[in-house]
C-alpha atoms as a PDB file:
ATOM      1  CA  UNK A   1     283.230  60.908 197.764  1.00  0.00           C
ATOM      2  CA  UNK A   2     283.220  60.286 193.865  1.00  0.00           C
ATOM      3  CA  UNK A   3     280.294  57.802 194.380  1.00  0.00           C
ATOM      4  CA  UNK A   4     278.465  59.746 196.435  1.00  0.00           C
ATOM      5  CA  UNK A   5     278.611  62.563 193.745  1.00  0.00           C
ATOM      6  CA  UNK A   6     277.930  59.918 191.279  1.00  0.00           C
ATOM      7  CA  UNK A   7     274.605  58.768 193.041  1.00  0.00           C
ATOM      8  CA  UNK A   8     273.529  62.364 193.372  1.00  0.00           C
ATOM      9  CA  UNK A   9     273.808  62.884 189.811  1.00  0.00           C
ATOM     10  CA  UNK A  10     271.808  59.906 189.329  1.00  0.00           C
ATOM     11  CA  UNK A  11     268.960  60.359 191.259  1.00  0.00           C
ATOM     12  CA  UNK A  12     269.141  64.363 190.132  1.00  0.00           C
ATOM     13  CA  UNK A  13     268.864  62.844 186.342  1.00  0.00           C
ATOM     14  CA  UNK A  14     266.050  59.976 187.453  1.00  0.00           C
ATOM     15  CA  UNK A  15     264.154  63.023 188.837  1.00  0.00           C
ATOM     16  CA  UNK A  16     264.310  65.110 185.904  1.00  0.00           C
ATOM     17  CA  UNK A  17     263.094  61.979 183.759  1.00  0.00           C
ATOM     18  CA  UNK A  18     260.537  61.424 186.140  1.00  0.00           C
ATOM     19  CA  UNK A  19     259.516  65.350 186.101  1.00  0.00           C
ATOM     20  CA  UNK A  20     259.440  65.146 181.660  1.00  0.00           C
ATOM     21  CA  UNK A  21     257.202  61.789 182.071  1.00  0.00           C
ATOM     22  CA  UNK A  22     255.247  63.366 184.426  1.00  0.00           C
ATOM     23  CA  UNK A  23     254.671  66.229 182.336  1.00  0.00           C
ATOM     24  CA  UNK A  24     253.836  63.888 179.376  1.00  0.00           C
ATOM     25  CA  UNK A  25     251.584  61.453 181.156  1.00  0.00           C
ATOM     26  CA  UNK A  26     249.798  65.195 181.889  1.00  0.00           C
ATOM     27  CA  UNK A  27     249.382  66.718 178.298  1.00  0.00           C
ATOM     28  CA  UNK A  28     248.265  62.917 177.301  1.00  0.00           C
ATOM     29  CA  UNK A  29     245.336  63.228 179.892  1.00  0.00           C
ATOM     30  CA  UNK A  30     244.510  66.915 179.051  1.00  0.00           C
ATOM     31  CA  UNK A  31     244.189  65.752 175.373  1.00  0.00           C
ATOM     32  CA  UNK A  32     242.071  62.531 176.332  1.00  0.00           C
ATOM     33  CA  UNK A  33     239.682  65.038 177.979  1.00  0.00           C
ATOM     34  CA  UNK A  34     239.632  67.108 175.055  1.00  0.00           C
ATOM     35  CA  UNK A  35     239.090  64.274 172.962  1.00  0.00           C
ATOM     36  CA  UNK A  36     236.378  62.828 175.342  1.00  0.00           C
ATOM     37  CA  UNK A  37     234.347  66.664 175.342  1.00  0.00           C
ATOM     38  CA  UNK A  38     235.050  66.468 171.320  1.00  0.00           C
ATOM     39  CA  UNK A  39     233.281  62.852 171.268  1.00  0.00           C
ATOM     40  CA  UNK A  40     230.157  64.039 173.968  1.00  0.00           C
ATOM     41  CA  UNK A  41     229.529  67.107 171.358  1.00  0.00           C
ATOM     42  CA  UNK A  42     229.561  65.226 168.461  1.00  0.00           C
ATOM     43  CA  UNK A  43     226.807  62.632 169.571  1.00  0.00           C
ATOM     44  CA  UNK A  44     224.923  65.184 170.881  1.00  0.00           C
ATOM     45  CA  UNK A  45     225.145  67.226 167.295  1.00  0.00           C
ATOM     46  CA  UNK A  46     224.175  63.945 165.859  1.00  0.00           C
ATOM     47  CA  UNK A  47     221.211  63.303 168.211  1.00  0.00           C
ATOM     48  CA  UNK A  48     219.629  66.883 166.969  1.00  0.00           C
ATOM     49  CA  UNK A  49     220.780  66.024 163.663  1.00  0.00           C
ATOM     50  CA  UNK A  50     218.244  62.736 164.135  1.00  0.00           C
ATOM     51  CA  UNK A  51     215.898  64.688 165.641  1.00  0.00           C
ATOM     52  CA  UNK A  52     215.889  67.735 162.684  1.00  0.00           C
ATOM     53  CA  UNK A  53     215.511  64.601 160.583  1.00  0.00           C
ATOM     54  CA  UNK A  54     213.210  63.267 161.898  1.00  0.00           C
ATOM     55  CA  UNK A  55     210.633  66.374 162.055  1.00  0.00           C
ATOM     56  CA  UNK A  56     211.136  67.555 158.220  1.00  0.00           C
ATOM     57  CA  UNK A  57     210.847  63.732 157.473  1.00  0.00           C
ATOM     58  CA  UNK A  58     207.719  63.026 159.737  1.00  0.00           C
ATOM     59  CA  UNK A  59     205.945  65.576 158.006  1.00  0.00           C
ATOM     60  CA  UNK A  60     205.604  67.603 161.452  1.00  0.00           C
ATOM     61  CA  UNK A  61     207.414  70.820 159.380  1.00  0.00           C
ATOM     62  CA  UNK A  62     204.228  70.391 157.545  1.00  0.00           C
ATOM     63  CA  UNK A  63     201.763  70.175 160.109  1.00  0.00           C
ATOM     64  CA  UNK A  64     203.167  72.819 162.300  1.00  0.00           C
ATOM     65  CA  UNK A  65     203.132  74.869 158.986  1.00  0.00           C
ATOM     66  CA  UNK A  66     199.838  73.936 158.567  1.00  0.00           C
ATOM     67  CA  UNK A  67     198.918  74.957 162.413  1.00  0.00           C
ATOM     68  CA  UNK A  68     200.560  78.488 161.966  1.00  0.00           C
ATOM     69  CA  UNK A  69     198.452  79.202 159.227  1.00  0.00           C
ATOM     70  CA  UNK A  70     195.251  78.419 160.890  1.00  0.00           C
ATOM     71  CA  UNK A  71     196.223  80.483 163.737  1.00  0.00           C
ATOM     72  CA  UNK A  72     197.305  83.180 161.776  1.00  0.00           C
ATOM     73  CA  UNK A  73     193.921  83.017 160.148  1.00  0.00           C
ATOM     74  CA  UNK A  74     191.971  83.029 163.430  1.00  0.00           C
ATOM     75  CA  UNK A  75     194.119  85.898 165.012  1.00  0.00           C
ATOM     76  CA  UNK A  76     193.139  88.068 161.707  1.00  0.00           C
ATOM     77  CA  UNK A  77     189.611  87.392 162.554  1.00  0.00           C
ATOM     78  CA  UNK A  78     189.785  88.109 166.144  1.00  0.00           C
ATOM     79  CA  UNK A  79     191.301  91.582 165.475  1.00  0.00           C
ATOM     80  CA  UNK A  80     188.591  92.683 162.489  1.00  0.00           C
END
């Protein structure tokens, strides 16, 4: 009987190991995912960040600026 008891107590302790590694293996996923979403967001921030770069660099602010003004200009005329 005092083995039997024994091997109950064993596999009752092996289960609650099992149940904390479980429970570990789950937080370490949960934080991989978070850490994967973190990584997605940042190279999309620094793809607009390229992009942003890109159009003040380019001289498109410029043009666009440029564009505005001229239409501004026109709509002015229209409505005199």
């Amino acid at each position: 009987m005092l083995g039997k008891i024994s091997a109950e107590t064993h596999l009752l302790k092996e289960k609650e190991e099992s149940l904390k590694e479980i429970e570990v293996l789950r937080t370490q996923v949960d934080w991989n995912q978070e850490v994967t979403r973190f990584a997605m967001e940042n190279l999309q921030l620094k793809e607009e960040i390229r992009r942003l770069k890109s159009f003040y660099e380019g001289g498109e602010r410029e043009m666009m600026n440029q564009q505005i003004v001229g239409l501004q200009n026109k709509l002015l005329e229209a409505l005199d």
